[in-house]
C-alpha atoms as a PDB file:
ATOM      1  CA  UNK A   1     100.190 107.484  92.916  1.00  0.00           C
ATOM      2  CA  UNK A   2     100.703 104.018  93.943  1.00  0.00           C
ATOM      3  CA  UNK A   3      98.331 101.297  92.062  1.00  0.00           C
ATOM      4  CA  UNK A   4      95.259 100.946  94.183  1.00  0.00           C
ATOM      5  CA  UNK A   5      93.731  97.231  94.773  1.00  0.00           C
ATOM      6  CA  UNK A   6      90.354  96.681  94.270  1.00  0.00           C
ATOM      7  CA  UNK A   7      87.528  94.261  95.415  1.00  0.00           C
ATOM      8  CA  UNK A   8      85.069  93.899  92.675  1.00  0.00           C
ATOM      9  CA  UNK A   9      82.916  90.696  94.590  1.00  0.00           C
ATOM     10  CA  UNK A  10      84.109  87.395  92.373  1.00  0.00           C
ATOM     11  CA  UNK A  11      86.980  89.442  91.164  1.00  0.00           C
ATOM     12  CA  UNK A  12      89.590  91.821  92.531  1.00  0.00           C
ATOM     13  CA  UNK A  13      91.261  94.099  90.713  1.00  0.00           C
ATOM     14  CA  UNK A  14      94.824  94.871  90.788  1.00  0.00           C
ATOM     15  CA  UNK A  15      97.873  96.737  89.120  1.00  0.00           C
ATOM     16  CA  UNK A  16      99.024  94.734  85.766  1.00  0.00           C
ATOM     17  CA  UNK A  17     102.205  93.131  86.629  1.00  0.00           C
ATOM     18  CA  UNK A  18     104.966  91.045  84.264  1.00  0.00           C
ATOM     19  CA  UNK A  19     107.253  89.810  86.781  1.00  0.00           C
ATOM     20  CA  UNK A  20     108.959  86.773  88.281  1.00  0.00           C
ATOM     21  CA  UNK A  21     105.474  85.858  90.295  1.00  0.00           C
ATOM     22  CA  UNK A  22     102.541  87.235  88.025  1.00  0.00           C
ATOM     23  CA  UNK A  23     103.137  87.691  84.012  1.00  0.00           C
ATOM     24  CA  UNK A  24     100.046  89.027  82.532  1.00  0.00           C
ATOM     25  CA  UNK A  25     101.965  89.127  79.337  1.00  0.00           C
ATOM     26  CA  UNK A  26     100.234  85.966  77.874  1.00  0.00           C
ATOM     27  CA  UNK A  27      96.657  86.711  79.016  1.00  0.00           C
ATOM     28  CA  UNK A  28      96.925  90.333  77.830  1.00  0.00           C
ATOM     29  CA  UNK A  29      98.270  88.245  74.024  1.00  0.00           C
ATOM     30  CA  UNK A  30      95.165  86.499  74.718  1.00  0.00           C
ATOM     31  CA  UNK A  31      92.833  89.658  74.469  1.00  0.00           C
ATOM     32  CA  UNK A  32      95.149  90.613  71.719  1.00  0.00           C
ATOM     33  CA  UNK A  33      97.213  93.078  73.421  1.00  0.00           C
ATOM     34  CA  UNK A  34     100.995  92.193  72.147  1.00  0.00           C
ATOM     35  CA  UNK A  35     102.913  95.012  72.769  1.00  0.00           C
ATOM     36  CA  UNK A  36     105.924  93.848  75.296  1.00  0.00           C
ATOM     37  CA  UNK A  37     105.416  97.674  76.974  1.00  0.00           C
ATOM     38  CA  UNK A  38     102.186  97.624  77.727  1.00  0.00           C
ATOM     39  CA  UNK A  39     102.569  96.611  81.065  1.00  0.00           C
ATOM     40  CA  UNK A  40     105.935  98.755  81.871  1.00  0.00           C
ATOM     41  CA  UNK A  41     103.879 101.969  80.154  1.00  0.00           C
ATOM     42  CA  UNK A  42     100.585 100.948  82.592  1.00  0.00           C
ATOM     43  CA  UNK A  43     102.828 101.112  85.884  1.00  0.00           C
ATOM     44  CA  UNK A  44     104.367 104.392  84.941  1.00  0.00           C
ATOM     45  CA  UNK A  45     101.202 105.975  83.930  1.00  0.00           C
ATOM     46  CA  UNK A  46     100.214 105.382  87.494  1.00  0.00           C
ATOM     47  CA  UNK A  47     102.749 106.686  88.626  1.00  0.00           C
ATOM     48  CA  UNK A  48     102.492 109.995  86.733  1.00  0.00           C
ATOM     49  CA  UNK A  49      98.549 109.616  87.484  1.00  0.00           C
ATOM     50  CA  UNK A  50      97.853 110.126  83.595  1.00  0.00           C
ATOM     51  CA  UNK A  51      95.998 106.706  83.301  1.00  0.00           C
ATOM     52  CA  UNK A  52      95.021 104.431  85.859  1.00  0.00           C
ATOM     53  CA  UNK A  53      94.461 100.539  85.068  1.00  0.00           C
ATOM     54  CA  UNK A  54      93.287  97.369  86.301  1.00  0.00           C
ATOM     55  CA  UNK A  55      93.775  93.837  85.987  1.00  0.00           C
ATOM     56  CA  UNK A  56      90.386  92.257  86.445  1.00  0.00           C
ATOM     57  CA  UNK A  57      91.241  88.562  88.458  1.00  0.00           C
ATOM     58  CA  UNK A  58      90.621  85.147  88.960  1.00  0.00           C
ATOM     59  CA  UNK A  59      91.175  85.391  93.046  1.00  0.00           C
ATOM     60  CA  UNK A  60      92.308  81.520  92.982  1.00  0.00           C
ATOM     61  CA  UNK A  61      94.501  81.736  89.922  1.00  0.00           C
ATOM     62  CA  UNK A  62      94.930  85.682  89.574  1.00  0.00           C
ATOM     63  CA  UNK A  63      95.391  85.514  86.264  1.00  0.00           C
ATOM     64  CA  UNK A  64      93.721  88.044  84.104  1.00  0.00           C
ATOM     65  CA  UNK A  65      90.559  88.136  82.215  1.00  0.00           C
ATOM     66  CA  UNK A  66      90.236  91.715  81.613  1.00  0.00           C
ATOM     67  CA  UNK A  67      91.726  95.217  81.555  1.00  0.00           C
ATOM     68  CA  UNK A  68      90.075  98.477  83.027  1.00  0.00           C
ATOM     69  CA  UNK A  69      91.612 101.828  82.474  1.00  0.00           C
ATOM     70  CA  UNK A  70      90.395 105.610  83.728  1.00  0.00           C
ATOM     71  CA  UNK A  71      92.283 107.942  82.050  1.00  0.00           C
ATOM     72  CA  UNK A  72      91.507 111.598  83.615  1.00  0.00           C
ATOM     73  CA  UNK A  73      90.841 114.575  81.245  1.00  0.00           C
ATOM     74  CA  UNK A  74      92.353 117.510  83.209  1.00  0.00           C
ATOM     75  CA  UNK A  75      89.246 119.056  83.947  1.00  0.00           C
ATOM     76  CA  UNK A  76      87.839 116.692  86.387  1.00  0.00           C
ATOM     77  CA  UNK A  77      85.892 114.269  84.372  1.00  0.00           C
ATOM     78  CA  UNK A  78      87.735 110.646  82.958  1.00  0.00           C
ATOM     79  CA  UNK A  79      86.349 108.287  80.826  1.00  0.00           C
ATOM     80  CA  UNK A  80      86.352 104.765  81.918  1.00  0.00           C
ATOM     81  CA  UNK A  81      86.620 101.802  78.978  1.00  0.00           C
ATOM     82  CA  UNK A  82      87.745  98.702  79.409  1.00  0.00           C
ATOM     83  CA  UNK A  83      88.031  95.086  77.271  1.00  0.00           C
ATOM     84  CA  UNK A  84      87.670  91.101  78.487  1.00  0.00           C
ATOM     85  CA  UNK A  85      89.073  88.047  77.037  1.00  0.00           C
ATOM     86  CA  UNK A  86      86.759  85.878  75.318  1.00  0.00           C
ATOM     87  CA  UNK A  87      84.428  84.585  77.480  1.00  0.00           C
ATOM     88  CA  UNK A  88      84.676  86.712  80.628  1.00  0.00           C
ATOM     89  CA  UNK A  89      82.417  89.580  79.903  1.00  0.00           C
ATOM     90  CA  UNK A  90      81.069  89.196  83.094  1.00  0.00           C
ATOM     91  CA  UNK A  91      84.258  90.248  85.016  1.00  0.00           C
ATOM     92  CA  UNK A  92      84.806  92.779  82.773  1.00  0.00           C
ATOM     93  CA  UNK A  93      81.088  94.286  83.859  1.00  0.00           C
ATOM     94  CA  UNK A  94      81.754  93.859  87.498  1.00  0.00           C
ATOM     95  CA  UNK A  95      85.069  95.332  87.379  1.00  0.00           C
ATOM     96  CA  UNK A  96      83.792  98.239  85.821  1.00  0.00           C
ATOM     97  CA  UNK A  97      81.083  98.818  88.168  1.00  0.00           C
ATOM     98  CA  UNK A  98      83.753  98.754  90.717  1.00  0.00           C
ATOM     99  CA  UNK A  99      86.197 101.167  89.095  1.00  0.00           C
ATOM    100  CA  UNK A 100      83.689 103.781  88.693  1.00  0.00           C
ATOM    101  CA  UNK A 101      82.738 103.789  92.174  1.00  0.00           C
ATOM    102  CA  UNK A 102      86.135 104.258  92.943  1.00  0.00           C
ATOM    103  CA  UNK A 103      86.709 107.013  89.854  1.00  0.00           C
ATOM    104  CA  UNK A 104      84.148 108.862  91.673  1.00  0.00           C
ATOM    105  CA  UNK A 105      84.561 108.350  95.113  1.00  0.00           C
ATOM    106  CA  UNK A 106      88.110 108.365  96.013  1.00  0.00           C
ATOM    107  CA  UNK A 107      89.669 109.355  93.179  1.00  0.00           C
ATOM    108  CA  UNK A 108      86.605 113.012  92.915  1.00  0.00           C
ATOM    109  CA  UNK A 109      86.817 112.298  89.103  1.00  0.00           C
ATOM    110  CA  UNK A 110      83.105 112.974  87.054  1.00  0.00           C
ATOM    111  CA  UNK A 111      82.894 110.167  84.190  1.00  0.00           C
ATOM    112  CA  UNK A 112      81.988 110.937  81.138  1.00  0.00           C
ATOM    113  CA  UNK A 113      78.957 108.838  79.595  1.00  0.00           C
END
């Protein structure tokens, strides 16, 4: 499956991307995430529809403030977590009112509490 965009109000939500327009590479550093794969690993787990993540943006700047992630059980239930860079708990709470919506709704999935 294709990364799905998302429009969380303040924030939208998008695939995490490290390329030659948008590196989320230092933001994700920022929320001490460090690993150089992480954002190679996130697009392939898409695509093998094992885990499916977010980028929770800034629309003016897009850059990052916090990471979602639904990662499906097999059964028809996921769990839903996510983390936010210091100071933007608030985008991390939107965007995760968003992505369970969409967990739900499009996506059929029943989330674990």
């Amino acid at each position: 499956m294709e990364a799905i965009e998302i429009n969380a109000g303040a924030w939208y939500l998008r695939a995490l991307r490290a390329d030659d327009r948008i590196d989320d590479r230092p933001a994700l550093a920022a929320g001490g995430v460090t690993d150089p794969d992480h954002v190679a690993r996130r697009n392939a787990q898409w695509d093998a529809e094992t885990h499916f993540s977010w980028a929770v943006c800034d629309p003016v700047t897009a850059e990052l403030a916090a990471e979602i992630g639904v990662t499906p059980a097999g059964d028809g239930t996921a769990v839903v977590d996510g983390w936010a860079r210091p100071g933007y708990e608030p985008a991390l709470d939107a965007g995760l009112a968003a992505v369970r919506r969409f967990a739900e709704g499009a996506l059929g999935l029943r989330l674990e509490a």
